[in-house]
N, C-alpha and C. Protein backbone atom coordinates (compact mmCIF):
# COMPACT_ATOMS: atom_id res chain seq x y z
N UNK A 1 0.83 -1.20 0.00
CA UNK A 1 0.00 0.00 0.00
C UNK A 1 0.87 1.26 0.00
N UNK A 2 2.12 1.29 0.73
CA UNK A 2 2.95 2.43 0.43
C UNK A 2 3.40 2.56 -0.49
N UNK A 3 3.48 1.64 -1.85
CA UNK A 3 3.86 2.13 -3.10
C UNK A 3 3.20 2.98 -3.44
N UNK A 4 1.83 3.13 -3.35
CA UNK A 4 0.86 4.15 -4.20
C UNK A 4 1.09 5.58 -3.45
N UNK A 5 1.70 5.55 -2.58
CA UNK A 5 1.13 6.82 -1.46
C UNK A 5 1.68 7.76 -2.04
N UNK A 6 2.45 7.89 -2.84
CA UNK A 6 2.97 9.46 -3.88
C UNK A 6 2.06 9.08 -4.78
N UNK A 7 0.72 8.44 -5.11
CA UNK A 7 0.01 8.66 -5.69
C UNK A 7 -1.00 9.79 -5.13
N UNK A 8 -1.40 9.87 -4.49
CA UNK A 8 -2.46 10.94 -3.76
C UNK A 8 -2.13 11.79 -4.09
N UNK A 9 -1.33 12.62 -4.05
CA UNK A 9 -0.73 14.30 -4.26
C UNK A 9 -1.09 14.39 -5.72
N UNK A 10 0.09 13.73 -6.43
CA UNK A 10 -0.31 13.63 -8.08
C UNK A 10 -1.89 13.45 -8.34
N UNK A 11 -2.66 12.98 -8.22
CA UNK A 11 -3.81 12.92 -8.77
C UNK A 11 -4.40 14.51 -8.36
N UNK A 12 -3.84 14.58 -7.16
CA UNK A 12 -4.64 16.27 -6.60
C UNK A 12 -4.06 17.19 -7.42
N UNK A 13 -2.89 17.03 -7.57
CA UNK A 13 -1.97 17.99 -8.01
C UNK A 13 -2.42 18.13 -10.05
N UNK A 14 -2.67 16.73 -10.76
CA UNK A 14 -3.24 16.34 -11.63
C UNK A 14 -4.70 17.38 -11.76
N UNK A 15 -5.52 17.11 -10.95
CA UNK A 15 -7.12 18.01 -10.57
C UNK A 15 -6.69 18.71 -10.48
N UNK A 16 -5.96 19.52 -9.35
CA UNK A 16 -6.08 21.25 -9.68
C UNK A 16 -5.22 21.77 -11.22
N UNK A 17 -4.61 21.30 -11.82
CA UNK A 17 -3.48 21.69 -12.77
C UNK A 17 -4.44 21.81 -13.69
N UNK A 18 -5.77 20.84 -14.08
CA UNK A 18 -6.88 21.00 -15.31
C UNK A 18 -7.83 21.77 -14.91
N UNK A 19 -8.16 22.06 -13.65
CA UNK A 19 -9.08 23.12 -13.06
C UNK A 19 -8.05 24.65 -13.73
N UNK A 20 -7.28 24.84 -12.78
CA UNK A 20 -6.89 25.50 -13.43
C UNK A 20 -6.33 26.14 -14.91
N UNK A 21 -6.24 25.17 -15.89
CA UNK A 21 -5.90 25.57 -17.22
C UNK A 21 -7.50 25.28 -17.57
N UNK A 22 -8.55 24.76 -17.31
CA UNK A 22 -10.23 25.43 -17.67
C UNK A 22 -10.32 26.74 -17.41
N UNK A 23 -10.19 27.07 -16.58
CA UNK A 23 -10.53 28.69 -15.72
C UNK A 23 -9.63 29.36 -17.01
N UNK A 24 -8.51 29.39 -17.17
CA UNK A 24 -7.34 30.06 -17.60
C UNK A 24 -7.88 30.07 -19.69
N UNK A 25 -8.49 29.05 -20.08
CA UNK A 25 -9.39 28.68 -21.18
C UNK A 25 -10.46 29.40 -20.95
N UNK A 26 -11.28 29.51 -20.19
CA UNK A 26 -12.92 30.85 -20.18
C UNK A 26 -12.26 32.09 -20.31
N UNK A 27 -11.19 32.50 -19.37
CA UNK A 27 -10.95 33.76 -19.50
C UNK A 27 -10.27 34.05 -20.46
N UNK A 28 -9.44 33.49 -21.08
CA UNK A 28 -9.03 34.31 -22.52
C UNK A 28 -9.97 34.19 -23.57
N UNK A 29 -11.03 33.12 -23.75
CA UNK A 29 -12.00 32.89 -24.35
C UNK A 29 -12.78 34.59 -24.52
N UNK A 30 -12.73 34.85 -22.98
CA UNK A 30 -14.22 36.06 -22.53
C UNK A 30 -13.12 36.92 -23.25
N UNK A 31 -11.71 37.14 -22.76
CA UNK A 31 -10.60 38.32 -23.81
C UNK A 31 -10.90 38.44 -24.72
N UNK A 32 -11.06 37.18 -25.66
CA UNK A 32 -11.02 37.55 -27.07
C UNK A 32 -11.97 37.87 -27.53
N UNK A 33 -13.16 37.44 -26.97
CA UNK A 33 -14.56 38.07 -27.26
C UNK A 33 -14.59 39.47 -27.05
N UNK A 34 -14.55 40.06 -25.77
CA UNK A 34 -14.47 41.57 -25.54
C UNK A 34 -13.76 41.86 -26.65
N UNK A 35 -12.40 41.27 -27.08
CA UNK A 35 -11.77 42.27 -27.95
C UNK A 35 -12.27 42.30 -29.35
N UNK A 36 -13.12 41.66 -29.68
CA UNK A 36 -13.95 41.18 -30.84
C UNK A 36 -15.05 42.47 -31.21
N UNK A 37 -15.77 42.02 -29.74
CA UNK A 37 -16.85 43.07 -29.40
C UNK A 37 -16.37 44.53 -29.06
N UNK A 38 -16.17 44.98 -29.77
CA UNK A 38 -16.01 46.70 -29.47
C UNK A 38 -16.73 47.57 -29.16
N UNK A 39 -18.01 47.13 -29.53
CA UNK A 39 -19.29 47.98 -29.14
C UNK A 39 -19.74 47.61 -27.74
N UNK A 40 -19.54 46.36 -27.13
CA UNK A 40 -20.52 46.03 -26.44
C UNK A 40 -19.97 46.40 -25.08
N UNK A 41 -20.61 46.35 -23.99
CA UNK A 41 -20.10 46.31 -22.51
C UNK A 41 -18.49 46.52 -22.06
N UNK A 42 -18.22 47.49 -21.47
CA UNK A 42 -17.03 47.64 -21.52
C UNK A 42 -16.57 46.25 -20.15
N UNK A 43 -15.38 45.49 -20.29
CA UNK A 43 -15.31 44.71 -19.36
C UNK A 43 -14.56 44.63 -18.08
N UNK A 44 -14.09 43.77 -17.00
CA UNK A 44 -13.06 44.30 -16.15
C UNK A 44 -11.56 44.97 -16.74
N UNK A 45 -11.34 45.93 -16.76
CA UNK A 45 -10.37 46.62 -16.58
C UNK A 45 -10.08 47.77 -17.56
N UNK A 46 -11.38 47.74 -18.23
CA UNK A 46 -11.67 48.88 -19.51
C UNK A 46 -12.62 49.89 -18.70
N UNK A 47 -12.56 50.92 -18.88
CA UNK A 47 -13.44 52.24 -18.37
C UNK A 47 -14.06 52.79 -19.16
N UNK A 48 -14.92 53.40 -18.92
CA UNK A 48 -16.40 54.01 -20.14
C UNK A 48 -16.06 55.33 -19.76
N UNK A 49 -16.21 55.79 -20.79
CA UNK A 49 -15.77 57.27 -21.12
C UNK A 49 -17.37 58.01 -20.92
């Protein structure tokens, strides 16, 4: 059973690493849209004149 036990971390470490590159995939997704959309809603870190 102690062979696997550096398995635990890796699998967590595995889960957060694809959580995180999803998240990191929406938000440049939502970037490129805003930057697409010029007319529409200005978004976090753009200011309306």
């Amino acid at each position: 059973m102690m062979r696997f036990h550096f398995l635990i971390p890796l699998l967590l470490l595995a889960a957060s690493t694809r959580s995180i590159a999803d998240s990191q995939v929406y938000i440049w997704q939502r970037v490129w849209q805003d930057g697409l959309d010029l007319g529409s809603e200005p978004s976090i870190g753009k200011t309306s004149v």
